[in-house]
C-alpha atoms as a PDB file:
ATOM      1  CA  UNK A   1     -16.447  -5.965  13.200  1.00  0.00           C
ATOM      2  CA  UNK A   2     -15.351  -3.112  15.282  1.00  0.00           C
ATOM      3  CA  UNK A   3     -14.197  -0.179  13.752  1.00  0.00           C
ATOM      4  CA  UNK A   4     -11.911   1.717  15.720  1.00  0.00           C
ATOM      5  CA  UNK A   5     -11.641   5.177  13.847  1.00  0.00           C
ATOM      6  CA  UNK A   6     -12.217   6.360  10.528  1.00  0.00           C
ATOM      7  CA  UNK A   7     -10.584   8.840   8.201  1.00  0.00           C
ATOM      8  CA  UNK A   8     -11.168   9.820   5.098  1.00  0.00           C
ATOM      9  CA  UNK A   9      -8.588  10.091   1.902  1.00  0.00           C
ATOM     10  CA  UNK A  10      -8.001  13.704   1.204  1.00  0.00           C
ATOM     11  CA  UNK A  11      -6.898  15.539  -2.072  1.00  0.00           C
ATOM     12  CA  UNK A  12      -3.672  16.133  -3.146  1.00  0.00           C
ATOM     13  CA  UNK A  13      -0.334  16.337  -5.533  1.00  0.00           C
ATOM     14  CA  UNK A  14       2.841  14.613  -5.293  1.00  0.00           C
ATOM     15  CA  UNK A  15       5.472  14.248  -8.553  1.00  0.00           C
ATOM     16  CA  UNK A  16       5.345  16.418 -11.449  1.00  0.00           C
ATOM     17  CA  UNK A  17       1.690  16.954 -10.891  1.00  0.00           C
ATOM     18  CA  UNK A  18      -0.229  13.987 -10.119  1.00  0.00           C
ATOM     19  CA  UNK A  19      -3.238  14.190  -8.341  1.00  0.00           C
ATOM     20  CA  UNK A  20      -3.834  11.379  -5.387  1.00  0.00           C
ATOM     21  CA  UNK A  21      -6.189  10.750  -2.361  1.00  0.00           C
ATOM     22  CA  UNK A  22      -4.083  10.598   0.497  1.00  0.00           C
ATOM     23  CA  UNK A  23      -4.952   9.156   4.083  1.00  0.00           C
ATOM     24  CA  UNK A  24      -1.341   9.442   6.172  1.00  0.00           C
ATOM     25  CA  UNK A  25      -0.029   9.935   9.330  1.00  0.00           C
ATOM     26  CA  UNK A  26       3.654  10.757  10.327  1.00  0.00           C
ATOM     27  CA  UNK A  27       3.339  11.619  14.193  1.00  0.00           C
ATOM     28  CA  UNK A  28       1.313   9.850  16.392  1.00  0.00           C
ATOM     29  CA  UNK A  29       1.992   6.305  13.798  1.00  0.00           C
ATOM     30  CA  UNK A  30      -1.683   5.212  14.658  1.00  0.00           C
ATOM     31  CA  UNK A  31      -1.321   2.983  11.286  1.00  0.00           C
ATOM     32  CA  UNK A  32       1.437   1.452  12.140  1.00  0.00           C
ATOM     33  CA  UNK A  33       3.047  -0.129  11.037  1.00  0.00           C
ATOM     34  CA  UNK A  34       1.724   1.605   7.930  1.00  0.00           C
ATOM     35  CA  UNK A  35       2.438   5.314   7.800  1.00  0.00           C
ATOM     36  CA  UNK A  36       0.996   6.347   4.468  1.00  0.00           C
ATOM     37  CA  UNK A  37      -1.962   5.387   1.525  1.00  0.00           C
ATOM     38  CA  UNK A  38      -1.905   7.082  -1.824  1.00  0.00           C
ATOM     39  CA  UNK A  39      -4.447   6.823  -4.256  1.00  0.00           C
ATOM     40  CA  UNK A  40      -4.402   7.523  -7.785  1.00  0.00           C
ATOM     41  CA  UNK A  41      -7.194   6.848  -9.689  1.00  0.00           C
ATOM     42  CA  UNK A  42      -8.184   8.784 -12.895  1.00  0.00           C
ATOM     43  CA  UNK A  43      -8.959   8.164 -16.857  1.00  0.00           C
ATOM     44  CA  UNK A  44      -7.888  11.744 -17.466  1.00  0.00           C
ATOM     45  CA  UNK A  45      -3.686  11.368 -18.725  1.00  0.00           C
ATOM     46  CA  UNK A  46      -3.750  15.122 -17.177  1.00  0.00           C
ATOM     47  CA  UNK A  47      -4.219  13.960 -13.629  1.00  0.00           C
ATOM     48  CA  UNK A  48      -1.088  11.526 -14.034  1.00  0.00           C
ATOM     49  CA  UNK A  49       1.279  11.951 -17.395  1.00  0.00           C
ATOM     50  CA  UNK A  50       3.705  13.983 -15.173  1.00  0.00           C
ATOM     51  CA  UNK A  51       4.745  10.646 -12.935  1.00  0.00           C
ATOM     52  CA  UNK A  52       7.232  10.593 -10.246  1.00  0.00           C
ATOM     53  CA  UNK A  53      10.309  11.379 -11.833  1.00  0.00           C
ATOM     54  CA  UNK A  54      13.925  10.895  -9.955  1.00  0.00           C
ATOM     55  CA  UNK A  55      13.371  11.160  -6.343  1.00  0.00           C
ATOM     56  CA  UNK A  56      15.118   9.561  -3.204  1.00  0.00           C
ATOM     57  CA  UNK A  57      13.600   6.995   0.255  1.00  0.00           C
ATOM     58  CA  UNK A  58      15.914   6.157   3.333  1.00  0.00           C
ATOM     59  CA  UNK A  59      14.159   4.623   5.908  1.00  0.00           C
ATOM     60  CA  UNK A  60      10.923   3.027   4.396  1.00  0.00           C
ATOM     61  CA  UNK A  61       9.308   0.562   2.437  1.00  0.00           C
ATOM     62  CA  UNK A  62       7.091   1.749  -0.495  1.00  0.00           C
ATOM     63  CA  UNK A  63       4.691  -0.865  -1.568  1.00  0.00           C
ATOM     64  CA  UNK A  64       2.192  -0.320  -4.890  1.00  0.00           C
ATOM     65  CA  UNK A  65      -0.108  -2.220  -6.695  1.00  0.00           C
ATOM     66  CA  UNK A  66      -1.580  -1.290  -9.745  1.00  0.00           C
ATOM     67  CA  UNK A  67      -5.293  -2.145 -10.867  1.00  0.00           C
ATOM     68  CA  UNK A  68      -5.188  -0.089 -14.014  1.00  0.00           C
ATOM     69  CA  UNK A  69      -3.017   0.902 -16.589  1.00  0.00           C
ATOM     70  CA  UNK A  70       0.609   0.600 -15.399  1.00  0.00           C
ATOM     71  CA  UNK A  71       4.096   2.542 -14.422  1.00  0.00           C
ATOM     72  CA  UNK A  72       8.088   1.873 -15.466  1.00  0.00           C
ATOM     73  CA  UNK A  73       9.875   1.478 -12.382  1.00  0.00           C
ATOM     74  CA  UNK A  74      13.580   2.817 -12.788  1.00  0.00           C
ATOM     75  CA  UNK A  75      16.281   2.471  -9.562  1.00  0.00           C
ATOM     76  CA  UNK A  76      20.059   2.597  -8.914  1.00  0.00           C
ATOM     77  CA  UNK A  77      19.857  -0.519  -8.205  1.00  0.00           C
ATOM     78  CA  UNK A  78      19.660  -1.696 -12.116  1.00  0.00           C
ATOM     79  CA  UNK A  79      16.342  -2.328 -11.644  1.00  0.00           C
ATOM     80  CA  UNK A  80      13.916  -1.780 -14.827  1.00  0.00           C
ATOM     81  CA  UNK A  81      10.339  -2.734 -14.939  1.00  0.00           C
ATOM     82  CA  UNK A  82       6.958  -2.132 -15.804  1.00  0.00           C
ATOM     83  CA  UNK A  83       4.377  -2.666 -13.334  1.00  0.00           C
ATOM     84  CA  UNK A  84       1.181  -3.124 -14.660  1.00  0.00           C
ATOM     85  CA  UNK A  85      -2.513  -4.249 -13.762  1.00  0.00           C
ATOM     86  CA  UNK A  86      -2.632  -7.052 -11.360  1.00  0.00           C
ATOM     87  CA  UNK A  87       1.174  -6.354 -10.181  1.00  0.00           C
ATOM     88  CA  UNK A  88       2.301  -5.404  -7.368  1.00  0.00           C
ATOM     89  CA  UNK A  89       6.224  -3.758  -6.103  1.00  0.00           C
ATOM     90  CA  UNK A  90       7.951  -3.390  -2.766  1.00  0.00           C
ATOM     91  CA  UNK A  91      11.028  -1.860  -1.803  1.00  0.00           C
ATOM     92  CA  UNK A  92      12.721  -1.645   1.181  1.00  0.00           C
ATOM     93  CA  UNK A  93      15.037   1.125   0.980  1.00  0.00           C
ATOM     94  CA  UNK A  94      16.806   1.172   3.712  1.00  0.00           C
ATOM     95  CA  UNK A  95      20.125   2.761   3.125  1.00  0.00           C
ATOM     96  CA  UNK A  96      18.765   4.727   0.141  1.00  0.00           C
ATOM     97  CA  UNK A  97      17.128   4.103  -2.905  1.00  0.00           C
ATOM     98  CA  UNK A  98      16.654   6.294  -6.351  1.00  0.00           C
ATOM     99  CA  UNK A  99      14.000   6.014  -8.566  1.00  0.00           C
ATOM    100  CA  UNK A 100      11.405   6.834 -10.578  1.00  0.00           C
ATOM    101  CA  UNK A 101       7.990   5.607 -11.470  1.00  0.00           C
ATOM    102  CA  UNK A 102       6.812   7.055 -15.127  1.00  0.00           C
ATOM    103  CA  UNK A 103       3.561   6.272 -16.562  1.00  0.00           C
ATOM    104  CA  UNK A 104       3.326   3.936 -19.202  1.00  0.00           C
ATOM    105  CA  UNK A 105       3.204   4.462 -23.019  1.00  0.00           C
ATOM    106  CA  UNK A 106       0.420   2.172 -23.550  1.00  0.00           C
ATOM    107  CA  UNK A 107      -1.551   2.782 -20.850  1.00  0.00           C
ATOM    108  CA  UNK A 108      -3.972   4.821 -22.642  1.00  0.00           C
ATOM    109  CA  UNK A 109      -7.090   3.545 -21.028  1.00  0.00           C
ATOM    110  CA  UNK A 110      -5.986   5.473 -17.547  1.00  0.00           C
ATOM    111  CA  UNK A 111      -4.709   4.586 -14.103  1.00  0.00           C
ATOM    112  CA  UNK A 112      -5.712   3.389 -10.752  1.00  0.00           C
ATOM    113  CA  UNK A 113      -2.845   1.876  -8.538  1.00  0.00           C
ATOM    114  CA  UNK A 114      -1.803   2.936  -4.929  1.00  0.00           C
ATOM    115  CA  UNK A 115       1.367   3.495  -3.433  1.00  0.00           C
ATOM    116  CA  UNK A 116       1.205   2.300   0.490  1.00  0.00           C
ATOM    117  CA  UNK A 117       4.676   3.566   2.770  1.00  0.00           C
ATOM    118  CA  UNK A 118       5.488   1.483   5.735  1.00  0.00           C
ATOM    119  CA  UNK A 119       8.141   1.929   8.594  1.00  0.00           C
ATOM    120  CA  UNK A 120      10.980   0.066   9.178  1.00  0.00           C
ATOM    121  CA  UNK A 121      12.440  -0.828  12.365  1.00  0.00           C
ATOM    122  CA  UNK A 122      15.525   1.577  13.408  1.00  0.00           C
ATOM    123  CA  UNK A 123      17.873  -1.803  13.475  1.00  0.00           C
ATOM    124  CA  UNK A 124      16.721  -1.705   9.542  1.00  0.00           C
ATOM    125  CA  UNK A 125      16.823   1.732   8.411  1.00  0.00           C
ATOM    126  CA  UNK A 126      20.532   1.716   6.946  1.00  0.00           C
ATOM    127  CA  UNK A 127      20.701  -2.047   5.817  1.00  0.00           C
ATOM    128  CA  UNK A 128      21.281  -2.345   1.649  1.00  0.00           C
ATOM    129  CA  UNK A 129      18.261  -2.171  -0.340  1.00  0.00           C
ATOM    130  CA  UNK A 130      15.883  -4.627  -1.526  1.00  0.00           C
ATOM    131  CA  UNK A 131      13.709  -4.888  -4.421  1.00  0.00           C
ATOM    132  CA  UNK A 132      10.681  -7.561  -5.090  1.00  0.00           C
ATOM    133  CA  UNK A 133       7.746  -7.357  -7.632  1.00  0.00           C
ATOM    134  CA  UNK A 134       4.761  -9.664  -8.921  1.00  0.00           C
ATOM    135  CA  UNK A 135       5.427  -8.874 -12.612  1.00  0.00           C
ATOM    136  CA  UNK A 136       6.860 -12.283 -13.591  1.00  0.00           C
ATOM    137  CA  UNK A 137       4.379 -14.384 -11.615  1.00  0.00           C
ATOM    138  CA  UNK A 138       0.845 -13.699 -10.418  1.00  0.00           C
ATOM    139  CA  UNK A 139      -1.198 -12.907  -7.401  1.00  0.00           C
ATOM    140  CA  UNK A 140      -2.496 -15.870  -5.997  1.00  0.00           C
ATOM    141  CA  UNK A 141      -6.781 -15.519  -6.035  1.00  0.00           C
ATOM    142  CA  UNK A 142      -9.389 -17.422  -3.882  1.00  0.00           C
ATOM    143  CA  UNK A 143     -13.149 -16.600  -3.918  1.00  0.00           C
ATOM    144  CA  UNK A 144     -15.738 -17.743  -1.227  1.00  0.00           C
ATOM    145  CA  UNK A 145     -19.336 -19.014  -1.966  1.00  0.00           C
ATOM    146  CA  UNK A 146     -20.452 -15.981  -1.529  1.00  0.00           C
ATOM    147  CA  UNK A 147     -19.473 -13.433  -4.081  1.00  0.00           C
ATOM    148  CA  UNK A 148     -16.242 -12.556  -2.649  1.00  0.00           C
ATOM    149  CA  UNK A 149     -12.388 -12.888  -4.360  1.00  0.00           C
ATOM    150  CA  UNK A 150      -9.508 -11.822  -2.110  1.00  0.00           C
ATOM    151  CA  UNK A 151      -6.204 -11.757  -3.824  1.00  0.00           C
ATOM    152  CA  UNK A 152      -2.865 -12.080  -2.207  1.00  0.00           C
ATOM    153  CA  UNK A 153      -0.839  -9.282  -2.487  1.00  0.00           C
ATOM    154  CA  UNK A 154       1.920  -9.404   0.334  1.00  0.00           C
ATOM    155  CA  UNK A 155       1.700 -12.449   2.665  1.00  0.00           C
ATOM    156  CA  UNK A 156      -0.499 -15.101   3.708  1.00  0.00           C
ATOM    157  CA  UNK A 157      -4.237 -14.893   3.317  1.00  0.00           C
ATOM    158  CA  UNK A 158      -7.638 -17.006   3.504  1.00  0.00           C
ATOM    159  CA  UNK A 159     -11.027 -16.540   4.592  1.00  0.00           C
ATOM    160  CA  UNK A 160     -12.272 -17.302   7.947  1.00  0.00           C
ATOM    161  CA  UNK A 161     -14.556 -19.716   6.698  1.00  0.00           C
ATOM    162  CA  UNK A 162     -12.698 -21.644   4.448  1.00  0.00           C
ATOM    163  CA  UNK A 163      -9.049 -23.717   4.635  1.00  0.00           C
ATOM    164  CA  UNK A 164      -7.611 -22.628   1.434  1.00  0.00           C
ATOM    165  CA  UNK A 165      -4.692 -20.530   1.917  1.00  0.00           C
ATOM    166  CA  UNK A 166      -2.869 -18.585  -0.714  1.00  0.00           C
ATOM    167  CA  UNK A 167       1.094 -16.889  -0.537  1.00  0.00           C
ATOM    168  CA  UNK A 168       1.826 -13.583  -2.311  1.00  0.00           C
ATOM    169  CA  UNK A 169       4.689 -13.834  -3.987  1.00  0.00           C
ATOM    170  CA  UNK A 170       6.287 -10.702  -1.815  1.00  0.00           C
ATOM    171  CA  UNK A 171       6.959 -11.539   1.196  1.00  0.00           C
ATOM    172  CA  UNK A 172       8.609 -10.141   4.578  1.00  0.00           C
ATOM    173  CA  UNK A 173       7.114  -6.572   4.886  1.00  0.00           C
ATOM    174  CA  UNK A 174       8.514  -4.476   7.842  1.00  0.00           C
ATOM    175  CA  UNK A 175       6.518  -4.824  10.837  1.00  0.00           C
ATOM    176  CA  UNK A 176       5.025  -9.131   9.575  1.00  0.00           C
ATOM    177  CA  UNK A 177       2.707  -6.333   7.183  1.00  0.00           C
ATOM    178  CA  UNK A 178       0.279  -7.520   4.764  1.00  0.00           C
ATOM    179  CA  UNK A 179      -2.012  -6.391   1.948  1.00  0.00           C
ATOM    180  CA  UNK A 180      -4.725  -7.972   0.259  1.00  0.00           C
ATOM    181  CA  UNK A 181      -7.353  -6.415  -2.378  1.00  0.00           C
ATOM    182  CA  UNK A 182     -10.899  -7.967  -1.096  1.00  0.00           C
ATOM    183  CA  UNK A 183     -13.397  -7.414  -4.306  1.00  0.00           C
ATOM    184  CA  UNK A 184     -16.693  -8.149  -3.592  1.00  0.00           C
ATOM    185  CA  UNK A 185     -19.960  -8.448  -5.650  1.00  0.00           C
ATOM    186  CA  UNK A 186     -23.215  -6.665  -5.105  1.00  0.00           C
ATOM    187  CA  UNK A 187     -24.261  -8.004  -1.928  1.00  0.00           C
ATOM    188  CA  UNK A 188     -21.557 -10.476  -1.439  1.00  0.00           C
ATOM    189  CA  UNK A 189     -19.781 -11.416   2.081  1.00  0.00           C
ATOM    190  CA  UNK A 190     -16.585 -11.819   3.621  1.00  0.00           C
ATOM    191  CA  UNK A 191     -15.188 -12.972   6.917  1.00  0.00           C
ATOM    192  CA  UNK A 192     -11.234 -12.238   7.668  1.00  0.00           C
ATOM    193  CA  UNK A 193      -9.798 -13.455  11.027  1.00  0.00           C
ATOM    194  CA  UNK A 194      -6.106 -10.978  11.240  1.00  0.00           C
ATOM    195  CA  UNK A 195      -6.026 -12.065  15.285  1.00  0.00           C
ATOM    196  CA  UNK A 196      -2.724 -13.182  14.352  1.00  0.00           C
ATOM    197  CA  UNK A 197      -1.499  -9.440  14.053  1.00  0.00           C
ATOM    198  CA  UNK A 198      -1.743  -6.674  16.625  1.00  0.00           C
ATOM    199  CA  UNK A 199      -3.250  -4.008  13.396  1.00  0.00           C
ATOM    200  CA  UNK A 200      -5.945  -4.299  10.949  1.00  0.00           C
ATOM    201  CA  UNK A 201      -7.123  -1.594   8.240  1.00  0.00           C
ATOM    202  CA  UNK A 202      -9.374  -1.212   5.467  1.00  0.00           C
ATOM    203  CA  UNK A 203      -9.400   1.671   2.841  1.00  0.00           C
ATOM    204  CA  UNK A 204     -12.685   0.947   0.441  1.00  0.00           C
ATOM    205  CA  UNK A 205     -11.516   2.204  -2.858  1.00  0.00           C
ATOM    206  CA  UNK A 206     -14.662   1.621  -4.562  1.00  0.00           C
ATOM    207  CA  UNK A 207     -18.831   0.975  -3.479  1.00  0.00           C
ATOM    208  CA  UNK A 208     -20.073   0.401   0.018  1.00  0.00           C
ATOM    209  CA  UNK A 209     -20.039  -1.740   2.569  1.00  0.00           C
ATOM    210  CA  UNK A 210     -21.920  -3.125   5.975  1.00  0.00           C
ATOM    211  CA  UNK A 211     -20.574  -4.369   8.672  1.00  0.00           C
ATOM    212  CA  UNK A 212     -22.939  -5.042  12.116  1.00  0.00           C
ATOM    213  CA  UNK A 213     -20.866  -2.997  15.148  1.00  0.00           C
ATOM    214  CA  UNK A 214     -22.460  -3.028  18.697  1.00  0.00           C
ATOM    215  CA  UNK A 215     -25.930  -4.696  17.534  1.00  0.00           C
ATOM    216  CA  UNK A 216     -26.180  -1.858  14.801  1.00  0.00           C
ATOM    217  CA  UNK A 217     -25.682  -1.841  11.336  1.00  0.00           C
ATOM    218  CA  UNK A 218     -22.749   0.568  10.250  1.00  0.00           C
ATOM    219  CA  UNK A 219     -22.595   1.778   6.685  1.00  0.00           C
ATOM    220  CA  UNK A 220     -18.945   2.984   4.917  1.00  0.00           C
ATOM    221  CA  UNK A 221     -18.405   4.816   1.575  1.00  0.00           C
ATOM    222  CA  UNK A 222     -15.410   4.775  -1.041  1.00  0.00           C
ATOM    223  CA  UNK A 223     -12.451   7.327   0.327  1.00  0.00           C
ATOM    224  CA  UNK A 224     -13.040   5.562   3.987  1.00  0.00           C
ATOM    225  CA  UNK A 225      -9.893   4.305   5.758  1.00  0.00           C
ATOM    226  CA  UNK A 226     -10.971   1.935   8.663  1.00  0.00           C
ATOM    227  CA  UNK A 227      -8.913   1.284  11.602  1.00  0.00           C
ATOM    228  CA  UNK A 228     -10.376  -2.247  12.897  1.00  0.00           C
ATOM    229  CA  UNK A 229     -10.075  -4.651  15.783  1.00  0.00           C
ATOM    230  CA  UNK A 230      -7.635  -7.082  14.439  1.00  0.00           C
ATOM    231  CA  UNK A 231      -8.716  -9.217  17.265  1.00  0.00           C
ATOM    232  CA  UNK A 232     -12.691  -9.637  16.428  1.00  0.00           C
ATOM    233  CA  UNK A 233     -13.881 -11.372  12.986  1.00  0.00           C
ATOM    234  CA  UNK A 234     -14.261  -9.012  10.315  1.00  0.00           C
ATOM    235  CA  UNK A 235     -17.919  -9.609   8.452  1.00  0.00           C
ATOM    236  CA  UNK A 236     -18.234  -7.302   5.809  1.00  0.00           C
ATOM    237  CA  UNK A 237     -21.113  -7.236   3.292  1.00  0.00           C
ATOM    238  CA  UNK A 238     -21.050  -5.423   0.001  1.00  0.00           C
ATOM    239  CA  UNK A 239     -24.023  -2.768  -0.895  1.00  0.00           C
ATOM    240  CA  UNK A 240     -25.937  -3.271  -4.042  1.00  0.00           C
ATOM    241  CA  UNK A 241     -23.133  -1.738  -6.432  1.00  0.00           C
ATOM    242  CA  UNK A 242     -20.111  -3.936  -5.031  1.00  0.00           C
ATOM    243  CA  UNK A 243     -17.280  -3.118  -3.046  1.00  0.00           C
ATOM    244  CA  UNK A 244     -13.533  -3.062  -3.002  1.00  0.00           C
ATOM    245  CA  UNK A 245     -11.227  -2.753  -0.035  1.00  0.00           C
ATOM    246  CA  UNK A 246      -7.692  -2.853   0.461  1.00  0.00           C
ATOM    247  CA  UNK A 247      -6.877  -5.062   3.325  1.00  0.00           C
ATOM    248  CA  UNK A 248      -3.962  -3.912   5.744  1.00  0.00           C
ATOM    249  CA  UNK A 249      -2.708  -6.319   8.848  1.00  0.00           C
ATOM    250  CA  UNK A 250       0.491  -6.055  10.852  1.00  0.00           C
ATOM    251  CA  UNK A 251       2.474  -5.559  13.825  1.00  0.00           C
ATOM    252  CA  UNK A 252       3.145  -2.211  15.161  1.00  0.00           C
ATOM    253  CA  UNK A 253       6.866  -1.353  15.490  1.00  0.00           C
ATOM    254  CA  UNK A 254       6.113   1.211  17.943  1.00  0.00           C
ATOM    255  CA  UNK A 255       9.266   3.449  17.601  1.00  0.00           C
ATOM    256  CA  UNK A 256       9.733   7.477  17.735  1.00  0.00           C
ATOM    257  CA  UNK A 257      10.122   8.557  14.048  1.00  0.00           C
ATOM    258  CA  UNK A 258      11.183  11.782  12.320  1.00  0.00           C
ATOM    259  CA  UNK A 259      10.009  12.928   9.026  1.00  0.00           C
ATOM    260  CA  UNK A 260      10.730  14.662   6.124  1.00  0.00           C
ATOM    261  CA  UNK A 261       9.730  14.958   2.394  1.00  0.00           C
ATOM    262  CA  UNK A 262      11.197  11.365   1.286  1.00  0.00           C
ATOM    263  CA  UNK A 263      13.023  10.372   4.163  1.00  0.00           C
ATOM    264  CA  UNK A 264      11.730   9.072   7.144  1.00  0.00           C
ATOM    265  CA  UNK A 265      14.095   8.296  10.583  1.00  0.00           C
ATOM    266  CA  UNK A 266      14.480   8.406  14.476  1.00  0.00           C
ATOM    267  CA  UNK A 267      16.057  11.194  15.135  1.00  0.00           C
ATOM    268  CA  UNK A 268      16.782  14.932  13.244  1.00  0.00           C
ATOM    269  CA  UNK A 269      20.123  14.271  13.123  1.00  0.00           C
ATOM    270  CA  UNK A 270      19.667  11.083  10.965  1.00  0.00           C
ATOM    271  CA  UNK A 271      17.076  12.929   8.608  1.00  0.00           C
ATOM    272  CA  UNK A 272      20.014  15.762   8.249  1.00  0.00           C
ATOM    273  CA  UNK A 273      22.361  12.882   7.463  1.00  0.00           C
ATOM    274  CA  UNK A 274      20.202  11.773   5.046  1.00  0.00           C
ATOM    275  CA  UNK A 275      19.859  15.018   3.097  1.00  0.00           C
ATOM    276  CA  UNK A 276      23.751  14.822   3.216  1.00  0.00           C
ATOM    277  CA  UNK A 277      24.486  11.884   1.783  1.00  0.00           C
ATOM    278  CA  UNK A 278      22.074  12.547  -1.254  1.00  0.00           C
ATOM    279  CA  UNK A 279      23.283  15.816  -1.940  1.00  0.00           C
ATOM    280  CA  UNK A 280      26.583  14.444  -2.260  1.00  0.00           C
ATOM    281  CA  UNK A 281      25.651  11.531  -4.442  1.00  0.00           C
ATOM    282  CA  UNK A 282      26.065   8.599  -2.217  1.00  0.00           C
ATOM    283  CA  UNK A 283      22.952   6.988  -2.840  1.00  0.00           C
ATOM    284  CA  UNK A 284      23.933   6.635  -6.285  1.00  0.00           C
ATOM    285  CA  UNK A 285      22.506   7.393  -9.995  1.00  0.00           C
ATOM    286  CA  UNK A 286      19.270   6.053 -11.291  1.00  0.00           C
ATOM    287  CA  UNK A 287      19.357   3.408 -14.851  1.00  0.00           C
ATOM    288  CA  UNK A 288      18.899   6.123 -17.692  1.00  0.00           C
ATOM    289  CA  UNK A 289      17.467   4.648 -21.067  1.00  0.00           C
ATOM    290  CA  UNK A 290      19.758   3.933 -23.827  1.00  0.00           C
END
C-alpha cells in the first residue's frame, strides 16, 4: 500500500457544543471528492447533549453513520428518523435542505458516529433534494479468513481475495463515492483493490495498523487520515489491540469551489445567493414535534 499523505483529525466544536475530531479541506479539494470527516466519539452526554439543532446545506452531500448510541434526524422535507448503531444517512441537498440531528433519549450509553461531507458536481448543486438511510434494512457484512469484517456502507464492496460482493443499501454518492467500515481483529488482514476509482482514503478510528510501503514496514495510529494509491492493493494488518478504519473510494470531480459555514458552491456570488434565499425562507421550515 502506498500512502500518499497523512493528516491527522484535529479538535473541535460544531452545534450547540459538541466536541468532534475533524480532518477537512475546503481549498485545494485534495479529498475529493470528499471535502470533510467529523468525528464524534465520547461516553460523556456533556461532549454531545447539545446536538445540531436547525441548520441549513446547499451544495453538498452529508453522509453519517453511527456506531454508538444514535441521533433523530428532522428535515423540511417531512423526513423523521432515528439513526442509530449500525445505520447509516445520506443527503444530497442540493437546492437546500433544513435539519437537525438531536441526540437520542435512550442513548445513554454514549456516542460514536461520523458525519462525512462530499461535493457535488456544479450541474447538481441546485437539483431538489434527496434523502436515503439504512434504518429499515441493514448493512450488508462479509468477513475474510483472516479476522477481518468489512461492512457495506455506501456502494459496492468485497475483498481482493475473495468473490463475494455485498451492496449498501445507499447508493449513488456524488463523485461514484463510497464508504465502508473495515473492523479488524488483533492481528487480522485485509486486502482492498479500489483501482476502479481515481481516490482512496482511510481514517483509523480506533487501534493500529501495518501496512509494508517501499520494502518497509509503516506503522499508523487512531486520529490518522490516509490518502492512498487507489491504484496499488491495499494490505493492511491490524496491531495486537485491533483496528478500525473507515474506507473512502471515489472519483474526483475536480471543480473550483467556494465555501462558507453550511453552504458550499462555485462561485461567491452563488454562496451570497444562498445566504439569500435562507434568510428569506425559501428553503423551507423543518418537521416540529407534535
Amino acid at each position: 500500500m502506498k500512502v500518499v499523505s497523512q493528516y491527522n483529525a484535529l479538535p473541535a466544536m460544531d452545534g450547540d457544543g459538541v466536541n468532534i475530531r475533524r480532518v477537512a479541506d475546503f481549498t485545494r479539494t485534495k479529498f475529493d471528492p470528499f471535502l470533510m470527516l467529523d468525528e464524534i466519539k465520547s461516553d460523556d452526554k456533556q461532549d454531545f447533549i447539545g446536538g445540531f439543532p436547525p441548520h441549513p446545506h446547499r451544495g453538498i452531500e452529508t453522509f453519517t453513520y453511527i456506531r454508538k448510541g444514535g441521533f433523530e434526524h428532522r428535515d423540511q422535507l417531512g423526513n423523521v428518523k432515528a439513526i442509530r448503531a449500525s445505520d447509516v444517512q445520506w443527503m444530497s441537498t442540493g437546492s437546500g435542505v433544513v435539519h437537525s440531528e438531536m441526540p437520542l433519549a435512550d442513548a445513554n450509553d454514549g456516542l460514536h458516529g461520523f458525519q462525512i461531507w462530499l461535493n457535488m458536481p456544479a450541474k447538481d448543486k441546485m437539483r431538489p433534494a434527496i434523502y436515503r438511510d439504512s434504518s429499515d434494512t441493514h448493512n450488508p457484512e462479509i468477513t475474510n479468513s483472516l479476522g477481518a469484517t468489512l461492512r457495506a456502507l455506501a456502494g459496492d464492496w468485497q475483498f481482493a481475495d475473495m468473490d463475494t460482493h455485498i451492496s449498501a443499501p445507499v447508493q449513488g454518492l456524488a463523485g461514484q463515492g463510497m464508504v465502508a467500515d473495515l473492523m479488524l481483529a488483533a492481528n487480522a488482514q485485509a486486502q482492498l483493490d479500489l483501482s476502479h476509482r481515481q481516490y482512496a482514503g482511510l481514517y483509523l478510528y480506533q487501534g493500529s495498523i501495518s501496512s509494508t510501503q517501499q520494502d518497509t514496514q509503516a506503522h499508523f495510529q487512531q486520529g490518522q487520515y490516509l490518502i492512498v494509491d487507489s491504484q496499488g492493493l491495499l494490505s493492511l494488518q491490524a496491531g495486537d489491540d485491533g483496528a478500525g478504519l473507515l474506507v473512502f473510494a471515489g472519483d474526483p470531480i475536480r471543480e473550483k469551489i467556494v465555501h462558507m459555514g453550511p453552504f458550499v458552491m462555485n462561485s461567491q456570488a452563488e454562496i451570497e445567493q444562498a445566504i439569500a434565499d435562507y434568510q428569506q425562507g425559501r428553503f423551507g421550515e423543518i418537521v416540529r414535534s407534535c
